[in-house]
C-alpha atoms as a PDB file:
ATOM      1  CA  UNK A   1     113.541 123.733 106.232  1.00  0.00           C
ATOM      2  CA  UNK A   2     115.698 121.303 108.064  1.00  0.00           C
ATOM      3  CA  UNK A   3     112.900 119.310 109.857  1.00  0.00           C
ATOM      4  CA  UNK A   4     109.538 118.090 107.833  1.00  0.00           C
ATOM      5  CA  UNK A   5     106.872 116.029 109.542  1.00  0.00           C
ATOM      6  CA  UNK A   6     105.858 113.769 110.880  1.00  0.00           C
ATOM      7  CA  UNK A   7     105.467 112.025 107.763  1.00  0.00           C
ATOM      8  CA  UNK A   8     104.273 108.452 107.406  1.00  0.00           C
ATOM      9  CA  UNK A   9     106.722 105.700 107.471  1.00  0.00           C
ATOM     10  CA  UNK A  10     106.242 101.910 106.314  1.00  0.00           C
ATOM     11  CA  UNK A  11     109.282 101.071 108.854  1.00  0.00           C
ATOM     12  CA  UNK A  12     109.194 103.892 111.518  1.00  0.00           C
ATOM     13  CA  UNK A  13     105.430 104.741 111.828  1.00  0.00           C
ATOM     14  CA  UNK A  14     105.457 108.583 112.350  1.00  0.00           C
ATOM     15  CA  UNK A  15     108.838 110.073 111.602  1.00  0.00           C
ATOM     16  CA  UNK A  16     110.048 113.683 111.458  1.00  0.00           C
ATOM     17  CA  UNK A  17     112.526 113.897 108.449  1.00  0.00           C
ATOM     18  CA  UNK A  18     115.319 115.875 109.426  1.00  0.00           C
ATOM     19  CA  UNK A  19     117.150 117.367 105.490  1.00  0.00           C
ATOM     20  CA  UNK A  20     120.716 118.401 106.582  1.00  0.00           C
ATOM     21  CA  UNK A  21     122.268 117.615 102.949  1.00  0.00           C
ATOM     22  CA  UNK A  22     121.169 120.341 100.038  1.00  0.00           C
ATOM     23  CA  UNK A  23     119.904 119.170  96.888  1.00  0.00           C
ATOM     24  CA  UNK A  24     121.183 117.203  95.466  1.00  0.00           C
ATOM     25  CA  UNK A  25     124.680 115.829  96.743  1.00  0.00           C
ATOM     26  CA  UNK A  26     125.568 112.275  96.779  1.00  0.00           C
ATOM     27  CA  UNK A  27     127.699 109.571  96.266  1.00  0.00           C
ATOM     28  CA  UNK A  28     125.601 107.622  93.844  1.00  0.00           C
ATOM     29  CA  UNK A  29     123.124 108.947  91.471  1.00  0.00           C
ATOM     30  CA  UNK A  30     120.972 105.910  91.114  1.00  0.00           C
ATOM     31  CA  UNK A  31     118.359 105.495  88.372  1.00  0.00           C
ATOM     32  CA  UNK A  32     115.842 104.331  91.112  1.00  0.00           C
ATOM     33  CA  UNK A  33     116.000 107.824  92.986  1.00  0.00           C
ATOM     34  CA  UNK A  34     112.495 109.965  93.690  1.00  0.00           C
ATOM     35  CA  UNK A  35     114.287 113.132  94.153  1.00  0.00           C
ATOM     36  CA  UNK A  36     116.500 112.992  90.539  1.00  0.00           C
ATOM     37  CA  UNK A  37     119.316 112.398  88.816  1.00  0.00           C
ATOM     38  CA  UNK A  38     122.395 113.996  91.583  1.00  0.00           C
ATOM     39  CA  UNK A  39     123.809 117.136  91.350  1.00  0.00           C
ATOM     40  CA  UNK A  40     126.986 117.055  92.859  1.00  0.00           C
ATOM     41  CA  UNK A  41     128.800 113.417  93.195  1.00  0.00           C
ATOM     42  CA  UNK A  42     131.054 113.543  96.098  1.00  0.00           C
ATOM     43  CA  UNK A  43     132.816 111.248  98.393  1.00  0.00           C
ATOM     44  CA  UNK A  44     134.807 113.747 100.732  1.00  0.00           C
ATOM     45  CA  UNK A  45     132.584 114.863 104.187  1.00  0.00           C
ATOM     46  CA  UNK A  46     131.955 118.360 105.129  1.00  0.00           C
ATOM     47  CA  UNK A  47     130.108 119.940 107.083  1.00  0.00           C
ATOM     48  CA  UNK A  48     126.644 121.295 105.464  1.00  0.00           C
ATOM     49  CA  UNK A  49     124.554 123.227 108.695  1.00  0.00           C
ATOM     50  CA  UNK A  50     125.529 123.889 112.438  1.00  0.00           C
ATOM     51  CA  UNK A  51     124.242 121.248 115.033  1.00  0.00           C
ATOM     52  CA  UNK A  52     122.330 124.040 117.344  1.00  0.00           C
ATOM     53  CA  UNK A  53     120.739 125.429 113.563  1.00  0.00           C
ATOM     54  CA  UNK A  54     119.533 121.179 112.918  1.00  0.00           C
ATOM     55  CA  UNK A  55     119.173 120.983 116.650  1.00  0.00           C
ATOM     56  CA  UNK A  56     116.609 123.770 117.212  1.00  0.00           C
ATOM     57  CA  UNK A  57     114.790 123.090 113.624  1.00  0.00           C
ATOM     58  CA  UNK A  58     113.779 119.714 115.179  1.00  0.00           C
ATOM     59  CA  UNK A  59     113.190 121.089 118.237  1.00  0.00           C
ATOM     60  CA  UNK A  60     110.470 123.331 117.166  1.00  0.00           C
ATOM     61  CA  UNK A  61     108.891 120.991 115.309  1.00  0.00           C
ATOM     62  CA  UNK A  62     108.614 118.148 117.895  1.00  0.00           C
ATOM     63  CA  UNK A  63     106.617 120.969 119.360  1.00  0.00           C
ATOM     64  CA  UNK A  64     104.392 121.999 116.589  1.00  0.00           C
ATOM     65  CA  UNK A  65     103.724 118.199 115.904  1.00  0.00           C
ATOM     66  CA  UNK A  66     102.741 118.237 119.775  1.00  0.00           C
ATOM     67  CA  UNK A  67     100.665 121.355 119.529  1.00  0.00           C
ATOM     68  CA  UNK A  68      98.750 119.742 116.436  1.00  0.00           C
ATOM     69  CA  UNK A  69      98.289 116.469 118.694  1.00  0.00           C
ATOM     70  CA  UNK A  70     100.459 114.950 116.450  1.00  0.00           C
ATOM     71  CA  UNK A  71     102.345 111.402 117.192  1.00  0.00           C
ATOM     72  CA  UNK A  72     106.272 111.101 116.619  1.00  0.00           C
ATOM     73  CA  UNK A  73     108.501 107.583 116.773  1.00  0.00           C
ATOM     74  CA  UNK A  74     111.232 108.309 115.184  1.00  0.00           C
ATOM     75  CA  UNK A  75     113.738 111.271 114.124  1.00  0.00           C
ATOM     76  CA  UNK A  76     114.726 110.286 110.706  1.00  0.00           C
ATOM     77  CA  UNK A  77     118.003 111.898 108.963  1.00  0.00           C
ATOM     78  CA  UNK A  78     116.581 111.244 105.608  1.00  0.00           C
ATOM     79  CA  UNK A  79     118.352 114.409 103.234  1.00  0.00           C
ATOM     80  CA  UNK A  80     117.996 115.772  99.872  1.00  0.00           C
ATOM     81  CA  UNK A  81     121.534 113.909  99.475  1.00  0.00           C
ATOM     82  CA  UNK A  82     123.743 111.034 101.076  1.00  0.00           C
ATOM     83  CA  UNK A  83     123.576 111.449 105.014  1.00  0.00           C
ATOM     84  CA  UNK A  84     126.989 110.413 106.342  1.00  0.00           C
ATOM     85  CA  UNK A  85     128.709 113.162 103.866  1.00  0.00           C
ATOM     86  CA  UNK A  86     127.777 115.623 106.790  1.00  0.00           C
ATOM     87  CA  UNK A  87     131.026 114.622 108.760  1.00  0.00           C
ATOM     88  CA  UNK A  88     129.117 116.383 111.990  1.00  0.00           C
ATOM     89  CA  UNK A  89     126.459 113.671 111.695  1.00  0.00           C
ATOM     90  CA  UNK A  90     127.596 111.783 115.168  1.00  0.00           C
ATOM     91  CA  UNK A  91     127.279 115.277 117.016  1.00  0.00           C
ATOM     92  CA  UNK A  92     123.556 115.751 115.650  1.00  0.00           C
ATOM     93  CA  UNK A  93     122.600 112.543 116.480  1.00  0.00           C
ATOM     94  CA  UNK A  94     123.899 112.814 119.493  1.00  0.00           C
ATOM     95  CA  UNK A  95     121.841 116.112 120.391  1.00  0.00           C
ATOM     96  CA  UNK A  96     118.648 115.515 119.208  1.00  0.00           C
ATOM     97  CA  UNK A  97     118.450 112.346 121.055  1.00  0.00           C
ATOM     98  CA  UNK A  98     118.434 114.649 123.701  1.00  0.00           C
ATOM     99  CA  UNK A  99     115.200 115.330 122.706  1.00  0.00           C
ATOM    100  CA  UNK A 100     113.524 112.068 123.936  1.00  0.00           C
ATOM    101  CA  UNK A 101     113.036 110.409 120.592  1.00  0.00           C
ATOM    102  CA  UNK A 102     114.951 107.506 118.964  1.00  0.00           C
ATOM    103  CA  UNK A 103     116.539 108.482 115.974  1.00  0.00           C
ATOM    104  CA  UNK A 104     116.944 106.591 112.893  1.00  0.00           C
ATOM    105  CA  UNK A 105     119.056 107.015 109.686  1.00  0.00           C
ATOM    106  CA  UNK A 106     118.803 105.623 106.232  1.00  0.00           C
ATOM    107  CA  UNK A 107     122.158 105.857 104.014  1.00  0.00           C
ATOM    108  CA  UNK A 108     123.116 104.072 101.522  1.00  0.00           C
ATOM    109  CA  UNK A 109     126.220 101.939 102.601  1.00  0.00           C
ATOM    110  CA  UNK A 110     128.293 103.838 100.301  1.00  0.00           C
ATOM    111  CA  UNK A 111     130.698 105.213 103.175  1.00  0.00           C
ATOM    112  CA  UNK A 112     130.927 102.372 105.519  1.00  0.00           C
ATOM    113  CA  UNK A 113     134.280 101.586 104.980  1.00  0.00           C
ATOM    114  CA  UNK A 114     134.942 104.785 106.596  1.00  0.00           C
ATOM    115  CA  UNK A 115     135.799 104.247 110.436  1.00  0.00           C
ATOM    116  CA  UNK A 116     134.186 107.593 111.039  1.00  0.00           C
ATOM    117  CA  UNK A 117     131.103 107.238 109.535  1.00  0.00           C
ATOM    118  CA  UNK A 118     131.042 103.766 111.696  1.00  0.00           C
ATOM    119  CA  UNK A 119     131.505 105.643 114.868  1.00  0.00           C
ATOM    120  CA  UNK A 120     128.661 108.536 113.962  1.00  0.00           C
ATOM    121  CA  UNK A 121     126.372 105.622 112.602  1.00  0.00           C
ATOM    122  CA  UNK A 122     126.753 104.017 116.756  1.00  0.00           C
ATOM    123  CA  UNK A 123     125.006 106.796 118.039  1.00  0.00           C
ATOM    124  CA  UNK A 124     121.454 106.045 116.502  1.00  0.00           C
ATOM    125  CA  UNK A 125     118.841 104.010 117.558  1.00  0.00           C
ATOM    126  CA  UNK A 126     118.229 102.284 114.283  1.00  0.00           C
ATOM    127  CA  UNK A 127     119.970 102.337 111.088  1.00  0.00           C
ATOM    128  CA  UNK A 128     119.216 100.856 107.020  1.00  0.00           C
ATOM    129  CA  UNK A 129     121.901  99.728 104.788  1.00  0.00           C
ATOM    130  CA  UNK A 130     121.522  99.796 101.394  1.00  0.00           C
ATOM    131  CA  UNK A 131     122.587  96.310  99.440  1.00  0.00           C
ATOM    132  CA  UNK A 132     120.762  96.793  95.800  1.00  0.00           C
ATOM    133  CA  UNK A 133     123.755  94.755  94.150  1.00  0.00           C
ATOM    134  CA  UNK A 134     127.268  92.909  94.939  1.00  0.00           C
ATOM    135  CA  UNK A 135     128.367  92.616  91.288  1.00  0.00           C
ATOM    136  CA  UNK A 136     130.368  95.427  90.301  1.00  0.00           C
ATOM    137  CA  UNK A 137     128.485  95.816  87.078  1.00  0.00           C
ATOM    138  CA  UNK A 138     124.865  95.464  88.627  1.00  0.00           C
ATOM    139  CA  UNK A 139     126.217  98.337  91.064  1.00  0.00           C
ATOM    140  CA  UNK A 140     127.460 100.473  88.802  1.00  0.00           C
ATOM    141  CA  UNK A 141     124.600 100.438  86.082  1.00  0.00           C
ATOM    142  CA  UNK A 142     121.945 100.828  89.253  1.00  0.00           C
ATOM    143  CA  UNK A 143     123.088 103.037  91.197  1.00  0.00           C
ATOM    144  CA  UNK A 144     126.010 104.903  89.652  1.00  0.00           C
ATOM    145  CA  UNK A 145     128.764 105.411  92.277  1.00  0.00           C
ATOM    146  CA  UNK A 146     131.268 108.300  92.501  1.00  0.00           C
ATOM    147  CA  UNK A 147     134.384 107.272  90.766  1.00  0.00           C
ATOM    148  CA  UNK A 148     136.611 106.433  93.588  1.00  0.00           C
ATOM    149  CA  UNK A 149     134.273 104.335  95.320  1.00  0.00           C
ATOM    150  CA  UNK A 150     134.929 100.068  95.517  1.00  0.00           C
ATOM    151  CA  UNK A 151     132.026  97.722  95.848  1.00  0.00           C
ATOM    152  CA  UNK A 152     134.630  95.242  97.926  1.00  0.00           C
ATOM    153  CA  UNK A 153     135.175  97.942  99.489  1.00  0.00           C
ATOM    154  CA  UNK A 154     131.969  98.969 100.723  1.00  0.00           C
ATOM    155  CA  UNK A 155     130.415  95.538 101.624  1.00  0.00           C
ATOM    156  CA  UNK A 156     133.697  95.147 103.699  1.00  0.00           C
ATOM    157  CA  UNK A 157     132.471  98.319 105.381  1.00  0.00           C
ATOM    158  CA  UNK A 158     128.768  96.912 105.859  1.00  0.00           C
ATOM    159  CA  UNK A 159     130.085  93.889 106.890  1.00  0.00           C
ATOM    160  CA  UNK A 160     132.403  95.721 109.810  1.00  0.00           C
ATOM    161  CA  UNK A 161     129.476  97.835 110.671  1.00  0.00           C
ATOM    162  CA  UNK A 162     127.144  94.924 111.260  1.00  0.00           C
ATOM    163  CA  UNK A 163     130.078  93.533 113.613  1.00  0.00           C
ATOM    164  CA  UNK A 164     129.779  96.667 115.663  1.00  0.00           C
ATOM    165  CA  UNK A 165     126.476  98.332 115.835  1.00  0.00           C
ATOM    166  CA  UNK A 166     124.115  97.967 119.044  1.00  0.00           C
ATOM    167  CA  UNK A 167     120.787  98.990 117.734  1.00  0.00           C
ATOM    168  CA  UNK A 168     118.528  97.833 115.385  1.00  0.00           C
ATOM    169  CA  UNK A 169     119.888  96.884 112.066  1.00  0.00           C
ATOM    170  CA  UNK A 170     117.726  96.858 108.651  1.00  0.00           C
ATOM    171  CA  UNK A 171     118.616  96.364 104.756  1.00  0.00           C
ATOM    172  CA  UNK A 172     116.924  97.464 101.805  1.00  0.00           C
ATOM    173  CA  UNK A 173     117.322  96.254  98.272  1.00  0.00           C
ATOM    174  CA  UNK A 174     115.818  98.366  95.610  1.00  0.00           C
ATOM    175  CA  UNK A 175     114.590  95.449  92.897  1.00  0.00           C
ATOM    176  CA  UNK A 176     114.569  97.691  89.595  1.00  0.00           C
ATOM    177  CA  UNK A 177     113.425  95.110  86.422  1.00  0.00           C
ATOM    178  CA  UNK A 178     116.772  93.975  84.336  1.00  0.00           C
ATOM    179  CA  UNK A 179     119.152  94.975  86.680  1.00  0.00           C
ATOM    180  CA  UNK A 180     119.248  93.294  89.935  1.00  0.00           C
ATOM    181  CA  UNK A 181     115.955  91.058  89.627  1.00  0.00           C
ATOM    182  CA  UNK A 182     117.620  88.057  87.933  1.00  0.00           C
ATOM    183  CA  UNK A 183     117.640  84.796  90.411  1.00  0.00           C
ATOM    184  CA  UNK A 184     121.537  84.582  90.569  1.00  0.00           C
ATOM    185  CA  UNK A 185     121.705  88.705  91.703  1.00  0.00           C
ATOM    186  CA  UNK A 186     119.026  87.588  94.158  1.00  0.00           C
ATOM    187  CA  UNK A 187     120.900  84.563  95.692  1.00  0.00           C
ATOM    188  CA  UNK A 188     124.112  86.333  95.622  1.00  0.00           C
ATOM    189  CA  UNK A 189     122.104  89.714  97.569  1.00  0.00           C
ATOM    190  CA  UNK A 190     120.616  87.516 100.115  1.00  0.00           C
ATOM    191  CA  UNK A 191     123.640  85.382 100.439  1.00  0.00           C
ATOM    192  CA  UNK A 192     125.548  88.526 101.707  1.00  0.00           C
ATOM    193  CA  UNK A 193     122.899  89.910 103.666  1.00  0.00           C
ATOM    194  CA  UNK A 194     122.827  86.307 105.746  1.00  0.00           C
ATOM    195  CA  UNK A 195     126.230  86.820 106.608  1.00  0.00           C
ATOM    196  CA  UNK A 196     125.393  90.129 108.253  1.00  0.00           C
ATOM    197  CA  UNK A 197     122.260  88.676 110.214  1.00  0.00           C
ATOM    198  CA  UNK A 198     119.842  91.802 109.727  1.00  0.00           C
ATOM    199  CA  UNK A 199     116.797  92.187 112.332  1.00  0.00           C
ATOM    200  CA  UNK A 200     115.194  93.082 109.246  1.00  0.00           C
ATOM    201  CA  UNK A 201     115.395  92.944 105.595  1.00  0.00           C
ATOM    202  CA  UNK A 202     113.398  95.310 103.391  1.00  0.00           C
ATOM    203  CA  UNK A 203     112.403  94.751  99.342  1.00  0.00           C
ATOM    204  CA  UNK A 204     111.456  97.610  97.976  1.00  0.00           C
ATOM    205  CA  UNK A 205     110.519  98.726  94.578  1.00  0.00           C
ATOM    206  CA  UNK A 206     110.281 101.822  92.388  1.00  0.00           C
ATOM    207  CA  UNK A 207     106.683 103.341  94.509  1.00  0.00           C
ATOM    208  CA  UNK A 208     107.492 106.995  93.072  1.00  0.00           C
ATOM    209  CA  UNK A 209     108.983 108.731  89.860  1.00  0.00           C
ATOM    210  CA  UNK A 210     111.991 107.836  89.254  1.00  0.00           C
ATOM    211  CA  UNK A 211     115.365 109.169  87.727  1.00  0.00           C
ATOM    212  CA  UNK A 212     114.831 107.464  85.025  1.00  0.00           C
ATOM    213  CA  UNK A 213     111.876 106.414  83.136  1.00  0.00           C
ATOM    214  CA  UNK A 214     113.348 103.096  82.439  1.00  0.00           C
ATOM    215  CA  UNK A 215     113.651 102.583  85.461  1.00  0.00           C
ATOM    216  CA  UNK A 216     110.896  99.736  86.090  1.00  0.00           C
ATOM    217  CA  UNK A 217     109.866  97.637  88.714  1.00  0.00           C
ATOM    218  CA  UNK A 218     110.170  93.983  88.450  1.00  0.00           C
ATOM    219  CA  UNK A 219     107.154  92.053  87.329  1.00  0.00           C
ATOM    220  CA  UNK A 220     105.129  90.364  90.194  1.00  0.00           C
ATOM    221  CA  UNK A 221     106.470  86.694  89.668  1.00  0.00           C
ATOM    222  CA  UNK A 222     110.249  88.553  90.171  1.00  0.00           C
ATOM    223  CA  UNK A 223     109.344  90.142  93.016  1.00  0.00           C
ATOM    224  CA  UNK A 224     107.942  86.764  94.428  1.00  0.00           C
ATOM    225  CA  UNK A 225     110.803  85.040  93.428  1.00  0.00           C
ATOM    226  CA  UNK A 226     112.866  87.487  95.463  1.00  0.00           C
ATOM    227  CA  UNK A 227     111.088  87.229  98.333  1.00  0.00           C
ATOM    228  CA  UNK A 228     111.687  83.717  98.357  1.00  0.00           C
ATOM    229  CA  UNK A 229     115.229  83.614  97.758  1.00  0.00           C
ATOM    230  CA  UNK A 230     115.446  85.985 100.855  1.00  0.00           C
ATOM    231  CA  UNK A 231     113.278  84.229 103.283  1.00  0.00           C
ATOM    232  CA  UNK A 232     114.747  81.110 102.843  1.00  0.00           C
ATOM    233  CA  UNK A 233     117.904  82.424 103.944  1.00  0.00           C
ATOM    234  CA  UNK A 234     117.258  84.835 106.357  1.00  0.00           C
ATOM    235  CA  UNK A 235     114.961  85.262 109.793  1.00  0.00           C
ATOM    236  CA  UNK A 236     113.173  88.360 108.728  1.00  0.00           C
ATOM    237  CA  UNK A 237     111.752  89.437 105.385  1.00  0.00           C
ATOM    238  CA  UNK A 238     109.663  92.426 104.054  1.00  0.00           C
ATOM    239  CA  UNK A 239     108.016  93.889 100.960  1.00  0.00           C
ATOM    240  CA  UNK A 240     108.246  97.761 101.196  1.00  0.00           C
ATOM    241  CA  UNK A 241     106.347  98.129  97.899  1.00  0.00           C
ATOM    242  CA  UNK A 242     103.523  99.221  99.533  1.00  0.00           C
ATOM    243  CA  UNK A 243     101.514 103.090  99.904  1.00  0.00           C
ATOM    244  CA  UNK A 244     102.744 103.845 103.157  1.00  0.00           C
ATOM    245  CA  UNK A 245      99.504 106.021 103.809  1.00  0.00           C
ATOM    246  CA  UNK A 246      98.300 109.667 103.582  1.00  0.00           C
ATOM    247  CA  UNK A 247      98.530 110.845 107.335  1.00  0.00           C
ATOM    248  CA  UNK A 248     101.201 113.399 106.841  1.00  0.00           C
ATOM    249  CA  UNK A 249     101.121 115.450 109.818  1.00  0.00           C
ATOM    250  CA  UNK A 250      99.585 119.136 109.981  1.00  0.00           C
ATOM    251  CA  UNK A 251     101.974 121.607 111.933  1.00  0.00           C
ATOM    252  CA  UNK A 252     100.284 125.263 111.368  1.00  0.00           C
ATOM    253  CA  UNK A 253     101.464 126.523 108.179  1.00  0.00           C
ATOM    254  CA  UNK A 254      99.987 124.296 105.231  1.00  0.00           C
ATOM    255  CA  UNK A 255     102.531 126.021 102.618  1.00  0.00           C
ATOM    256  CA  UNK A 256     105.871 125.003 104.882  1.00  0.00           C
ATOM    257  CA  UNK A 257     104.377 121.752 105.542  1.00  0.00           C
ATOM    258  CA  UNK A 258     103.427 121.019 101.436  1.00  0.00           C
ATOM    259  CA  UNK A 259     107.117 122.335 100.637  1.00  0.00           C
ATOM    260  CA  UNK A 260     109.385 121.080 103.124  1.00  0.00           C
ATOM    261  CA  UNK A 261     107.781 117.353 103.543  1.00  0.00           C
ATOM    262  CA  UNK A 262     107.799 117.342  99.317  1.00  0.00           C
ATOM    263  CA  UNK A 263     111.263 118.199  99.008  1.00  0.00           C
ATOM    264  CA  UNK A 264     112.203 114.925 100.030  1.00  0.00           C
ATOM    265  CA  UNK A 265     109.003 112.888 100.091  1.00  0.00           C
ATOM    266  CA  UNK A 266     106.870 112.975  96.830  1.00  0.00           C
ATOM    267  CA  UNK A 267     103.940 113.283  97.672  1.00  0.00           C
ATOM    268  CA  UNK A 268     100.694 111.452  96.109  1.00  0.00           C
ATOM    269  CA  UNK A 269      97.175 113.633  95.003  1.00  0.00           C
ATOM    270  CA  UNK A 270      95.401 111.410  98.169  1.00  0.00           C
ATOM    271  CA  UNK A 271      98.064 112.181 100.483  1.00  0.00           C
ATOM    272  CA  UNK A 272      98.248 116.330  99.564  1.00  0.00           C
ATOM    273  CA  UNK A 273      93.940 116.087  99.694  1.00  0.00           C
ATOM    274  CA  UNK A 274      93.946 114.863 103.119  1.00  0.00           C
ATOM    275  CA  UNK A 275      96.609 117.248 104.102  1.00  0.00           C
ATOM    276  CA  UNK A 276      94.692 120.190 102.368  1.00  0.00           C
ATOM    277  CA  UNK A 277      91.477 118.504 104.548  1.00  0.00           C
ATOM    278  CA  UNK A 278      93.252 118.753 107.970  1.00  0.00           C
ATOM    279  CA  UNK A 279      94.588 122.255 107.238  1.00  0.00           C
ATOM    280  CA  UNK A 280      91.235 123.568 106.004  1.00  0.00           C
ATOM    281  CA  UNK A 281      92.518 124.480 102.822  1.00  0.00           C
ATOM    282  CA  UNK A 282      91.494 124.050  99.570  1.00  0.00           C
ATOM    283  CA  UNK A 283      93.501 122.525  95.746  1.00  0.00           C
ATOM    284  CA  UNK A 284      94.123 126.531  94.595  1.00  0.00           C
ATOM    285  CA  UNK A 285      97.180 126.286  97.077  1.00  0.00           C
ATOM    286  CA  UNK A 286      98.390 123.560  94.630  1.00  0.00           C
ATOM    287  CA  UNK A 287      97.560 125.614  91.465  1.00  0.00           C
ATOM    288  CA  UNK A 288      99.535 128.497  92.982  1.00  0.00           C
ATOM    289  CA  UNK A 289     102.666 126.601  94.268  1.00  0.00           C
ATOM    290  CA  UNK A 290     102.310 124.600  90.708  1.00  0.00           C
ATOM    291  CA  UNK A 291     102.193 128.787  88.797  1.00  0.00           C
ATOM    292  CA  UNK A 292     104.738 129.222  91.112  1.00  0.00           C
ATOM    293  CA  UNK A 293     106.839 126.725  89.813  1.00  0.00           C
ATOM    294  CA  UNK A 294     107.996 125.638  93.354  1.00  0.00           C
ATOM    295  CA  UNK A 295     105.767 122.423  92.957  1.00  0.00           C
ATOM    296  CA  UNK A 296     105.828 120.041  90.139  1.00  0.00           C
ATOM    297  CA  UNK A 297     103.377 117.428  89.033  1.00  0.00           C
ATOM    298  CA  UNK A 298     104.324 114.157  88.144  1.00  0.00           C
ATOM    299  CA  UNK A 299     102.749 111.138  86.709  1.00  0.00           C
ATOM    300  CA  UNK A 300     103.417 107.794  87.578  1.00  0.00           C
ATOM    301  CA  UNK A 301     101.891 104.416  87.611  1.00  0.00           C
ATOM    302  CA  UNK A 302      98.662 106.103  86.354  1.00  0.00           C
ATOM    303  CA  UNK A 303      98.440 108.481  89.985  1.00  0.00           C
ATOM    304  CA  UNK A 304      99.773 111.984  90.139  1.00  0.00           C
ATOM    305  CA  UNK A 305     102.353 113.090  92.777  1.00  0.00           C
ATOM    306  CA  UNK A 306     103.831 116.279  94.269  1.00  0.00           C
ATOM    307  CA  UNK A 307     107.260 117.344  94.506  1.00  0.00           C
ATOM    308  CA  UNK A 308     109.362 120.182  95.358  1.00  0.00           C
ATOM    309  CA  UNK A 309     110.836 121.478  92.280  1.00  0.00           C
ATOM    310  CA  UNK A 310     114.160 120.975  92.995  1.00  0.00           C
ATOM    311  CA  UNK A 311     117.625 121.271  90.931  1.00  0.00           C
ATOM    312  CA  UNK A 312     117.422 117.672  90.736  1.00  0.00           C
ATOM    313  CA  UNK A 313     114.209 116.941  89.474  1.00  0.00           C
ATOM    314  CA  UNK A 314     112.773 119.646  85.917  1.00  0.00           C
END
């Protein structure tokens, strides 16, 4: 299922997810992550699916989102994995542009100081960079990155790409409590991000099971403190720590839809209801896929979500 949605977005609206990495290969494996601990921990780009397979998946459902009456702002490469390790990535954002949608993608910086990922990255319409940390220890603990990568490195690379890039440019921090929520992290974060001039910057915090159950979010007066830090230093500032809504889109088949949008999305028990309630379906689909063991249930923050059971995630 290389194309899910459209699912809600807090930053894109409605967005169809397009999954062109497998679970779960990446070049962190950060204790933050909804989808697990990673897999496979690589570095080196390959190439994962053809561009006509990811070309016609979103194809078809552009047009099953259009035959539901369903609204679409944004094509999202959003994987199971790290998106720029698909070293085709420029040629399938170049095609399903084609399609008459803008086309976003949300990596995690890690590869920037690749030239090549650079030049793929130019081709979409909007693009989020990942800045959690700049102390080698914060990044390391947080989001534990493949051996051979360099945090220098790296926020050389986001630095370069800033420079270069034509479209809209966004940053997310990931504020997990102990590790990066500390006032002289913060000031040191925001001081970087400054020097890239963002035409947004996101804060985020853990909104769905995690990797790992210590990893917390930040108590409120934190999170205020880092808001602060960031908006006195830079033009545009956001919390992303909010539900981003239940109006996952309906495309025909309720069993795809549950199974490819929670592959990569966890879903919450509101968000699956009102998806069962637009398909005219019922919660014994969620027993059996649950039986099935293709579904698991999760608790967090006193709700219950819905993932795909994935290698990543037992």
């Amino acid at each position: 299922m290389l194309a899910y949605g459209p699912v809600p977005s807090r930053r894109l609206g409605k967005s169809i997810g397009i999954n062109h990495i497998p679970p779960k290969i990446c070049s962190y494996s950060c204790i933050y992550c909804q989808l697990g601990k990673t897999i496979q921990t690589k570095v080196n780009r390959r190439k994962f699916y053809s561009t006509e397979k990811i070309f016609d998946s979103v194809k078809s459902q552009i047009e099953k989102a259009a035959n539901q009456n369903e609204q679409v702002d944004y094509l999202t490469f959003v994987p199971d994995g790290e998106p720029t390790l698909d070293i085709n990535l420029g040629r399938e954002i170049e095609s399903v542009k084609s399609l008459g949608k803008k086309v976003a993608v949300i990596q995690n910086s890690s590869l920037l100081w690749r030239e090549d990922v650079r030049r793929d990255l130019m081709y979409a319409d909007w693009v989020s960079v990942k800045v959690d940390a700049v102390s080698s220890m914060r990044w390391g603990l947080l989001n534990r990155p493949h051996r051979e990568l360099q945090i220098d490195r790296i926020l050389q690379g986001v630095k370069d790409f800033a420079e270069e890039f034509k479209g809209e440019l966004t940053t997310e921090t990931m504020l997990v409590r102990n590790y990066n929520d500390d006032t002289k992290e913060l000031e040191k974060i925001a001081n970087f991000i400054k020097n890239i001039r963002p035409d947004m910057a996101y804060i985020s915090i853990p909104t769905r099971p995690p990797a790992e159950k210590f990893a917390r979010s930040p108590i409120e007066k934190d999170i205020n403190e880092a808001f602060q830090i960031f908006k006195s230093r830079l033009r545009n500032v956001e919390y992303l720590i909010g539900y981003e809504g239940d109006e996952f889109a309906y495309t025909g088949d309720i069993e795809r839809d549950l199974l490819s949008i929670t592959s990569v999305h966890p879903m919450r028990e509101d968000g699956v209801k009102k998806l069962l309630s637009k398909a005219n379906s019922d919660w014994e689909i969620i027993d059996r896929l649950i039986e099935d063991k293709k579904i698991l249930e999760l608790d967090y923050k006193n709700r219950k979500f819905y993932m795909r059971k994935i290698p990543s995630r037992n």
